[in-house]
C-alpha atoms as a PDB file:
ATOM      1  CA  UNK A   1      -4.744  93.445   2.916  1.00  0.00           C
ATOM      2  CA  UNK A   2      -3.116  97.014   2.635  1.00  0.00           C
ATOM      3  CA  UNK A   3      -4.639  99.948   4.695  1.00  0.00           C
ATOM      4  CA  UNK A   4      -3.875 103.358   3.250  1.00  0.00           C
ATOM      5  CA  UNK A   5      -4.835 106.203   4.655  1.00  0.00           C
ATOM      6  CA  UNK A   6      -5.585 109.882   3.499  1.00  0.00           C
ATOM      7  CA  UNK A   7      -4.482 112.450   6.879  1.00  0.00           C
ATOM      8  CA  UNK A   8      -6.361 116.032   6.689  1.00  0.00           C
ATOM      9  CA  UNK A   9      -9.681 115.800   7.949  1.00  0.00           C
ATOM     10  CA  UNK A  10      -9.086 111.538   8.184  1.00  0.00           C
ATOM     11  CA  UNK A  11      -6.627 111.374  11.120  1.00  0.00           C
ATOM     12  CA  UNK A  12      -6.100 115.286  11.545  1.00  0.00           C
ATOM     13  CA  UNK A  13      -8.526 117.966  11.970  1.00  0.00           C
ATOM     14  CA  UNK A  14      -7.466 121.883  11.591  1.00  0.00           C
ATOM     15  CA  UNK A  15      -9.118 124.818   9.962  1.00  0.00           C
ATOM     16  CA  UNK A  16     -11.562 124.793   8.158  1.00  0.00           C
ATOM     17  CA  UNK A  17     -10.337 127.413   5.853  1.00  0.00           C
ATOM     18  CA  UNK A  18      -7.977 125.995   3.449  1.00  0.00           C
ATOM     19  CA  UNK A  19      -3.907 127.774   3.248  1.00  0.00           C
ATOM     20  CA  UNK A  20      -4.309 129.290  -0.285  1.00  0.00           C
ATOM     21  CA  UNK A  21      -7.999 130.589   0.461  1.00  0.00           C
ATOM     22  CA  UNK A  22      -6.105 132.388   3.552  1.00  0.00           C
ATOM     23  CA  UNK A  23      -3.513 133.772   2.116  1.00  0.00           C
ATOM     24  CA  UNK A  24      -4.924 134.811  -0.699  1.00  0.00           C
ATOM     25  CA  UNK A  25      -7.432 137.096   1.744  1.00  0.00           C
ATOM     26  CA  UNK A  26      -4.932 137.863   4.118  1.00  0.00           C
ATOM     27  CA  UNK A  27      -2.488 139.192   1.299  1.00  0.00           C
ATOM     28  CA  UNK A  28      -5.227 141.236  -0.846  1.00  0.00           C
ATOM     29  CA  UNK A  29      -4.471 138.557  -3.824  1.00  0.00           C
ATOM     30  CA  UNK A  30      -6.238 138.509  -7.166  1.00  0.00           C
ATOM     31  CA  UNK A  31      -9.322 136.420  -7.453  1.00  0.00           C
ATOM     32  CA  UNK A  32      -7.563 133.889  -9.907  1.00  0.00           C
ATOM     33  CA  UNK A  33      -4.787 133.656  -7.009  1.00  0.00           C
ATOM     34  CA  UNK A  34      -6.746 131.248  -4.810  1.00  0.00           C
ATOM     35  CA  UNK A  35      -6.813 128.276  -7.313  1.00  0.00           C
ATOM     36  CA  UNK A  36      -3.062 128.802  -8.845  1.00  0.00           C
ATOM     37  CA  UNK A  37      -1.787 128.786  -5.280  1.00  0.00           C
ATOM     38  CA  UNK A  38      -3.704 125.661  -3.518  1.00  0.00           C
ATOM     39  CA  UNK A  39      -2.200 123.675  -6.830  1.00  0.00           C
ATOM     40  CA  UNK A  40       1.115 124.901  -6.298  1.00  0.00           C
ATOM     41  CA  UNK A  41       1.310 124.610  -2.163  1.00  0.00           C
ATOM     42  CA  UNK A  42      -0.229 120.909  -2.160  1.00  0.00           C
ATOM     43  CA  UNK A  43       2.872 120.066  -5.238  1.00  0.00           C
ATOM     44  CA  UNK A  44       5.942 121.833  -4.090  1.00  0.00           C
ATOM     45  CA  UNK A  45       8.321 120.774  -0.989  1.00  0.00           C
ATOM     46  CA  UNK A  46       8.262 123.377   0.821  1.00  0.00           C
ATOM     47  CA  UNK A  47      11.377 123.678   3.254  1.00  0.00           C
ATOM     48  CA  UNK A  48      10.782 127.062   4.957  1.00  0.00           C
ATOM     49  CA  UNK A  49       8.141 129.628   5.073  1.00  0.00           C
ATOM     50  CA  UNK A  50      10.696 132.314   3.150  1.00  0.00           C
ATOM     51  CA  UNK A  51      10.480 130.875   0.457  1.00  0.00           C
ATOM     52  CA  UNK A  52       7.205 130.992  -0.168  1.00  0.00           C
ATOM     53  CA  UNK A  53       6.799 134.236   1.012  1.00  0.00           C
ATOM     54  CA  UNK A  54       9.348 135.549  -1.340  1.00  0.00           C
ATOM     55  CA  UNK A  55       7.653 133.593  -4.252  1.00  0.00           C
ATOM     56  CA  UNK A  56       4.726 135.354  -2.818  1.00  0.00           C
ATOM     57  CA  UNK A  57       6.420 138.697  -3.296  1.00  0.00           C
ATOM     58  CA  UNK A  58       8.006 138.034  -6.477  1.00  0.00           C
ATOM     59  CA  UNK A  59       4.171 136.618  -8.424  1.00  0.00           C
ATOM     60  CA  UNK A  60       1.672 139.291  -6.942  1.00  0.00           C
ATOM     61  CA  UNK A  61       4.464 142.414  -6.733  1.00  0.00           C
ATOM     62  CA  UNK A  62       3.867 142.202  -2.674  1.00  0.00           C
ATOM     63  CA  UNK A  63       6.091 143.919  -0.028  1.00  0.00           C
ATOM     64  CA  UNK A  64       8.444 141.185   0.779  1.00  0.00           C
ATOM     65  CA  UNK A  65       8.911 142.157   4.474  1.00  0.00           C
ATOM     66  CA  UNK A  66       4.981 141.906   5.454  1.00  0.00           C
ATOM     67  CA  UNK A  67       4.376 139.074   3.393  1.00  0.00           C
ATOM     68  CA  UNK A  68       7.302 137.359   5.571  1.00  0.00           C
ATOM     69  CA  UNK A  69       5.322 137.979   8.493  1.00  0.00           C
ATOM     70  CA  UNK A  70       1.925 137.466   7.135  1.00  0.00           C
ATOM     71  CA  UNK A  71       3.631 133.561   6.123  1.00  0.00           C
ATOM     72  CA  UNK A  72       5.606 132.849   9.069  1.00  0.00           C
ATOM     73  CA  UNK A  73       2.769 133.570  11.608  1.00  0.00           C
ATOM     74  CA  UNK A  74       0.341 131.477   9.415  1.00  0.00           C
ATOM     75  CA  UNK A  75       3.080 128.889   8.413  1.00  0.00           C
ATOM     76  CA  UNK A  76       3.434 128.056  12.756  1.00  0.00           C
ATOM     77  CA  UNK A  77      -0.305 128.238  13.438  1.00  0.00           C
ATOM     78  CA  UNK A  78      -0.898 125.489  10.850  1.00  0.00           C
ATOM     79  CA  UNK A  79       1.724 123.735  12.745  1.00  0.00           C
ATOM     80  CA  UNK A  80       0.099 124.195  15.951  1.00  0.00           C
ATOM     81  CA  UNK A  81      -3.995 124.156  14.522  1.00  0.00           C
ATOM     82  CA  UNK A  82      -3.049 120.622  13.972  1.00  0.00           C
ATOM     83  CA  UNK A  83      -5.109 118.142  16.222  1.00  0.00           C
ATOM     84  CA  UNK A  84      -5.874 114.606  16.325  1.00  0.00           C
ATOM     85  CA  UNK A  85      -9.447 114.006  15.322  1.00  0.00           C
ATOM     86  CA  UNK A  86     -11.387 111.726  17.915  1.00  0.00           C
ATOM     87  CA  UNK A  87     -10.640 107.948  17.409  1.00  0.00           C
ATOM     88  CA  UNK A  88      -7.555 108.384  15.278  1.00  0.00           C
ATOM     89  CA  UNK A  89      -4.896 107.509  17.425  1.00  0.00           C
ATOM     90  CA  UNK A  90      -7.122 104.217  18.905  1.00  0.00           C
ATOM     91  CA  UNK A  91      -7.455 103.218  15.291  1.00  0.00           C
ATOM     92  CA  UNK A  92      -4.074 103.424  14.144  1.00  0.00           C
ATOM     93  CA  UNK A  93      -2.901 101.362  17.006  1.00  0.00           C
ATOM     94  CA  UNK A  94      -5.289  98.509  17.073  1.00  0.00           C
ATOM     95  CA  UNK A  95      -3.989  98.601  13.151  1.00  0.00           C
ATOM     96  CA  UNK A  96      -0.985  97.230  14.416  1.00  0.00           C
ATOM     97  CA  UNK A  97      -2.136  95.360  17.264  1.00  0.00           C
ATOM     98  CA  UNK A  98      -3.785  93.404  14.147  1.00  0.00           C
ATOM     99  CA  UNK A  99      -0.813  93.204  12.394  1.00  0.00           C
ATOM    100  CA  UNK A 100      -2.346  95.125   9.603  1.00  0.00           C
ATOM    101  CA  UNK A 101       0.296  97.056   7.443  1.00  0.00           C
ATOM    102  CA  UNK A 102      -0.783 100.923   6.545  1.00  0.00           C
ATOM    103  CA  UNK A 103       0.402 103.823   4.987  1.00  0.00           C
ATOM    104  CA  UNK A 104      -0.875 107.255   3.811  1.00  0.00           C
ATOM    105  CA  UNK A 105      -1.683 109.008   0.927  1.00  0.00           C
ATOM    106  CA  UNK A 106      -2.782 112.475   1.574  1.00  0.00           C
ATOM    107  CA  UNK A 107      -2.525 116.099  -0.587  1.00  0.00           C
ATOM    108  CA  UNK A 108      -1.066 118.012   2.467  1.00  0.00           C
ATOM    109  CA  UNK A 109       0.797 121.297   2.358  1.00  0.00           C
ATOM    110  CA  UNK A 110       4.572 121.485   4.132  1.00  0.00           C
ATOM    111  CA  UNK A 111       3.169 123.051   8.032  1.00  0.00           C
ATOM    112  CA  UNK A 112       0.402 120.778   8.256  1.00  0.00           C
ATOM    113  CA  UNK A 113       2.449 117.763   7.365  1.00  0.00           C
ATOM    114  CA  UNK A 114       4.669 119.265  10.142  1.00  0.00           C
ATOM    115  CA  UNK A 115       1.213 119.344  12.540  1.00  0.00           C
ATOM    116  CA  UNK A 116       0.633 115.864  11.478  1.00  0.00           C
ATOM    117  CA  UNK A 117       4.454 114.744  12.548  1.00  0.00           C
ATOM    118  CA  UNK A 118       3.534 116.743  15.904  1.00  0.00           C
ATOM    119  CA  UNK A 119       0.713 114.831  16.215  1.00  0.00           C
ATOM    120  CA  UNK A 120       1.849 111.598  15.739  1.00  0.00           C
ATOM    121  CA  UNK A 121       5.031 111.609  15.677  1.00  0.00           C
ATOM    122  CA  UNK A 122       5.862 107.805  15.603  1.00  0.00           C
ATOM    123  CA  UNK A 123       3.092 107.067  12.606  1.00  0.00           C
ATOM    124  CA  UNK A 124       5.690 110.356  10.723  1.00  0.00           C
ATOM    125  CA  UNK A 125       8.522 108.701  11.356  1.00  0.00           C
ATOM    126  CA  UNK A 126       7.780 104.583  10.915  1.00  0.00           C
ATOM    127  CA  UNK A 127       4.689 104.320   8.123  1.00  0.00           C
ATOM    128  CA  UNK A 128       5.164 105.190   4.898  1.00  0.00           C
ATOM    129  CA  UNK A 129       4.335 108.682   3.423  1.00  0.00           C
ATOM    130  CA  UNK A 130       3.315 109.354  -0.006  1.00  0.00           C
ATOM    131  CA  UNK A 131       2.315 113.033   0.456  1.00  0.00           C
ATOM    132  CA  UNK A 132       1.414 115.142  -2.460  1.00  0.00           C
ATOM    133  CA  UNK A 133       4.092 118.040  -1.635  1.00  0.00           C
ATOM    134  CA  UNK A 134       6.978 115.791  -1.884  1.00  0.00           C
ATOM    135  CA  UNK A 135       6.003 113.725  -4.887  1.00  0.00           C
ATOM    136  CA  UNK A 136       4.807 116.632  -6.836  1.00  0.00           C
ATOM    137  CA  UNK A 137       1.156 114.627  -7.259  1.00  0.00           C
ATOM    138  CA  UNK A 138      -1.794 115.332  -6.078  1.00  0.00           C
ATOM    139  CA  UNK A 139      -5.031 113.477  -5.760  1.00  0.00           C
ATOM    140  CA  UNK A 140      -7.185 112.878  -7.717  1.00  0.00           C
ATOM    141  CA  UNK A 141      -4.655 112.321  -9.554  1.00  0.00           C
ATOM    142  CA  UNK A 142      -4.396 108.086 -10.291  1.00  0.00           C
ATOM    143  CA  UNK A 143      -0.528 108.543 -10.230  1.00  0.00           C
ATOM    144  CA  UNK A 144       0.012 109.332  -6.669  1.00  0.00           C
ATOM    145  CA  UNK A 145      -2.315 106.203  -5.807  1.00  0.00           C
ATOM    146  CA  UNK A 146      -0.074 104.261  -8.425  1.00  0.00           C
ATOM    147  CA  UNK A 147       3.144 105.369  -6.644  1.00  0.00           C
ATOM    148  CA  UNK A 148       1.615 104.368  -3.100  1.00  0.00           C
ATOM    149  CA  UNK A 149       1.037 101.155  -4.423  1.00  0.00           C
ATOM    150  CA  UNK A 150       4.012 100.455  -6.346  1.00  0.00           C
ATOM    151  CA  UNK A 151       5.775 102.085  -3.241  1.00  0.00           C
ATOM    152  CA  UNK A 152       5.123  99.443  -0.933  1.00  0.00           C
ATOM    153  CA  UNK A 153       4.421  96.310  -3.399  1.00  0.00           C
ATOM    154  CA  UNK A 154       0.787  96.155  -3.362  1.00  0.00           C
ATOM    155  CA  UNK A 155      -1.880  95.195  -6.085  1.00  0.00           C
ATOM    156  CA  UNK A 156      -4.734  97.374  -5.978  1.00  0.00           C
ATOM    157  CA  UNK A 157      -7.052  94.604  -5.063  1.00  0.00           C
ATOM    158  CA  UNK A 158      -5.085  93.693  -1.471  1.00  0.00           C
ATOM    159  CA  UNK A 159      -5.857  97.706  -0.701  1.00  0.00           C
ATOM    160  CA  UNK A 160      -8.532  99.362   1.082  1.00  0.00           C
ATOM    161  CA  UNK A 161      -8.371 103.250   1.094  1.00  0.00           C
ATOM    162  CA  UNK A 162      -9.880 105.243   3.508  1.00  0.00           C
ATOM    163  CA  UNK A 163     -10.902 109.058   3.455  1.00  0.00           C
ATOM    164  CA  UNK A 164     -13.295 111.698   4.244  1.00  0.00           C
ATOM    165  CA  UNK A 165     -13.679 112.963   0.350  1.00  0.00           C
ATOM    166  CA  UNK A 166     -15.042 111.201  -2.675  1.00  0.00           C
ATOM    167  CA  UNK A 167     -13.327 113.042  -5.143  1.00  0.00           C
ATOM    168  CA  UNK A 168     -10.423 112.988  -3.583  1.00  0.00           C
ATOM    169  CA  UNK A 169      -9.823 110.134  -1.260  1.00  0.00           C
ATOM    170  CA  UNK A 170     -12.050 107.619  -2.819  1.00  0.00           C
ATOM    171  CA  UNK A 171     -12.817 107.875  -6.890  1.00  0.00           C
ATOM    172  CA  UNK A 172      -9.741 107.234  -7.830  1.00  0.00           C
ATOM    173  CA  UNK A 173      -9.034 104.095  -5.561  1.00  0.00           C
ATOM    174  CA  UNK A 174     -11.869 102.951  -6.756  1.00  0.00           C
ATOM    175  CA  UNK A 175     -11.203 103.441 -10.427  1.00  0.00           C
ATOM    176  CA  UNK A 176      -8.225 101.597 -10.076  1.00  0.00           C
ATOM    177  CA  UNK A 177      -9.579  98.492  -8.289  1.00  0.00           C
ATOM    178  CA  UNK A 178      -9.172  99.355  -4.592  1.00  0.00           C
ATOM    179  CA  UNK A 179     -11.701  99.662  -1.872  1.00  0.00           C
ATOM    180  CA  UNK A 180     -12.802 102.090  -0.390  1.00  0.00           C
ATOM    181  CA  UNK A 181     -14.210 103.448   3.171  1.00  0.00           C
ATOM    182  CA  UNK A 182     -15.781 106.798   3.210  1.00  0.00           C
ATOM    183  CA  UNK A 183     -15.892 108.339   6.142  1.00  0.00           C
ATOM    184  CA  UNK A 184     -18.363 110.729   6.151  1.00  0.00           C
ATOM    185  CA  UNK A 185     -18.445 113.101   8.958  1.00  0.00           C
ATOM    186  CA  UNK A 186     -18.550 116.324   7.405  1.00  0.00           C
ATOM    187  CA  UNK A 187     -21.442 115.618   4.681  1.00  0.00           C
ATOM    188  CA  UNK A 188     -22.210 119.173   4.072  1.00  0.00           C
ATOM    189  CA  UNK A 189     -19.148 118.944   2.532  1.00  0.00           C
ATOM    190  CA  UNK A 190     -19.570 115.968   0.244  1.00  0.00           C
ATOM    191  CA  UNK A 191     -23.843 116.754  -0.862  1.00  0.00           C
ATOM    192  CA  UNK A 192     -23.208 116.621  -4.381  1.00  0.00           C
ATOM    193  CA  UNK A 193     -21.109 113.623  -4.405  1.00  0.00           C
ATOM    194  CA  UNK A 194     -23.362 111.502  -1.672  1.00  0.00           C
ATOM    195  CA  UNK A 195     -25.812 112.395  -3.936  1.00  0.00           C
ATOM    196  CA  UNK A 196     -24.131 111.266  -7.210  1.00  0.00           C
ATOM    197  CA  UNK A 197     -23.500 107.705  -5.370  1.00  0.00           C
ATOM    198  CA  UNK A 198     -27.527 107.429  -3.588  1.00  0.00           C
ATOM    199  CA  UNK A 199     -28.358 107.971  -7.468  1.00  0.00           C
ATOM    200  CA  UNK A 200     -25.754 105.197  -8.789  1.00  0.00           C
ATOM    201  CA  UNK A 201     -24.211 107.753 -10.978  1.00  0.00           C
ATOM    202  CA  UNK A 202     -20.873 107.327  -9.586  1.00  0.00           C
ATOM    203  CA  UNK A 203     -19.496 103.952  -7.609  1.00  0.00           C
ATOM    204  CA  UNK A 204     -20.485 103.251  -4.691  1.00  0.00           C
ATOM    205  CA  UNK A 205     -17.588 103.163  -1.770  1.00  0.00           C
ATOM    206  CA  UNK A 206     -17.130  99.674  -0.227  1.00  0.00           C
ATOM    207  CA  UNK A 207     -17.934 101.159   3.428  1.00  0.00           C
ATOM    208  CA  UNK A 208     -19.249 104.351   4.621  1.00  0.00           C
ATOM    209  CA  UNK A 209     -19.219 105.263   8.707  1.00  0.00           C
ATOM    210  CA  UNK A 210     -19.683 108.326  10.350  1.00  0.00           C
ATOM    211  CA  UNK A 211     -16.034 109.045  11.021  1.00  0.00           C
ATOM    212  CA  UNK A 212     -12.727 107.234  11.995  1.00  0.00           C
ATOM    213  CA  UNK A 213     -13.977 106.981  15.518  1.00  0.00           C
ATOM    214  CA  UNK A 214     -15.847 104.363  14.637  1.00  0.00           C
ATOM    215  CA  UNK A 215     -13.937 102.126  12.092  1.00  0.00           C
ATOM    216  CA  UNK A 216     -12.505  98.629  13.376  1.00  0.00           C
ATOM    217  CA  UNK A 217      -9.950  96.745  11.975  1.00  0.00           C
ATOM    218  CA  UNK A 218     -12.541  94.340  11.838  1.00  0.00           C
ATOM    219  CA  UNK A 219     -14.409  96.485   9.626  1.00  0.00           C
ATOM    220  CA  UNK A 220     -11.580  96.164   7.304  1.00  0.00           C
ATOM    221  CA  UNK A 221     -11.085  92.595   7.274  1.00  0.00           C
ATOM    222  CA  UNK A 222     -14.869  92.339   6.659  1.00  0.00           C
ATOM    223  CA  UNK A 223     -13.763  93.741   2.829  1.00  0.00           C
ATOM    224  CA  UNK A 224     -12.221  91.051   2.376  1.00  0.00           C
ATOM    225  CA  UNK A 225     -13.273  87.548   2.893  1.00  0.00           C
ATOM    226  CA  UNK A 226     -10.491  85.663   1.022  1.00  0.00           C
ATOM    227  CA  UNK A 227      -8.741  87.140   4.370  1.00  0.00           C
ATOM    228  CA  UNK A 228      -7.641  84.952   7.137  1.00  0.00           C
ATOM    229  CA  UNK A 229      -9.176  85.724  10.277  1.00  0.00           C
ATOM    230  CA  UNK A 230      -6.405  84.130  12.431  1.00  0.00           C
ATOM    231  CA  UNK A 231      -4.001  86.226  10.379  1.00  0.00           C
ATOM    232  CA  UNK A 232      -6.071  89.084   9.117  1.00  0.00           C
ATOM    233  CA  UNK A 233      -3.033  90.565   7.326  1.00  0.00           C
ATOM    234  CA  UNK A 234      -2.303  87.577   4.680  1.00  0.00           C
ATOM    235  CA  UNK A 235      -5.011  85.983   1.972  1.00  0.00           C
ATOM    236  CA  UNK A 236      -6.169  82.395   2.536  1.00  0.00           C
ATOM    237  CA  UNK A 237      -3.991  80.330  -0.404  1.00  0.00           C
ATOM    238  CA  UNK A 238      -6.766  78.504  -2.767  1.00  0.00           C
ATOM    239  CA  UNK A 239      -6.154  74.641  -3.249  1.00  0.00           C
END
């Protein structure tokens, strides 16, 4: 078994208002603005907050001196809004107290990768990271699942995903043979999906909890009962 893991809103917790609806308020953008700039923010490496200030400037003919400031104060707060959502950092180490291997795959802007790292910084420095602004993927798209896996040499069936969107986090595992946890404590979020699975129109996750604060390893290794329970992290050979 493979654990991956999606981090904003899974691990993470932060704003509830999303960087390109922000800026785009904060900067007076056009209404088309919003959707152009989450796709390009969540795809792009960002290495410092000029530059995408400048780009900023340069798109939507903005004065480049205010929209520097307008970025850099916002670019540190999502640093700092960062927080570790209840149960997160108890999960991720009785992970390895189980000697279950994990890594994440998460659409995450630059700054709140950089929250994440501040968060937990050993999980930033040790697990692999297949994070949609340095691979220039983002999910739902099946290729950034395809890289995690070929990434770290796992079949889709050995790996259990586990996120806090459907669309996101857990359709496209699924599609491609993974499980999948939901964890589902923002459903006012996820109505029209929830409702899509209660109504078998779309599969039906492998797991759903309330939030991380309640998932076990055990949990996990329930998923899979090929799995041996004196070594939870390699299959049972068949005779």
């Amino acid at each position: 078994m493979h654990v991956f893991l999606d981090i904003g809103f899974t691990l993470i917790g932060g704003p509830e208002i999303g960087p390109s609806a922000w800026l785009a308020r904060e900067l007076g953008l056009p209404s088309a603005a919003k959707a152009e700039l989450k796709s390009w923010l969540f795809t792009t490496d960002l290495s410092a907050p000029e530059i995408l200030a400048d780009r900023l400037s340069e798109v939507y003919r903005l004065d480049r001196a205010h929209t520097r400031r307008v970025v850099g104060g916002f670019w540190d707060r999502q640093i700092q809004d960062a927080y570790p959502l209840p149960g997160a950092e108890r999960f991720l180490t009785e992970l390895e107290r189980a000697n279950l291997p994990y890594a994440f795959i998460t659409n995450i802007w630059t700054p709140f990768l950089m929250g994440f790292a501040r968060c937990f910084p050993q999980a930033f420095e040790r697990v692999p990271l297949f994070a949609s602004c340095r691979l220039g993927l983002a999910k739902p798209d099946a290729a950034l699942y395809q890289k995690a896996l070929e990434g770290t040499g796992v079949r889709p069936e050995q790996a259990v995903m586990i996120g806090d969107t459907y669309e996101m986090d857990l359709a496209p595992a699924l599609r491609l043979g993974m499980k999948g946890v939901w964890l589902l404590h923002r459903p006012a979020k996820e109505t029209t999906d929830l409702v899509a699975v209660l109504n078998q129109r779309a599969p039906c996750p492998d797991l759903t909890l309330s939030g991380i604060d309640v998932l076990t390893p055990e949990h996990l290794s329930g998923l899979f009962p090929a799995t041996n329970p004196a070594n939870p992290a390699n299959p049972v050979e068949k005779p």
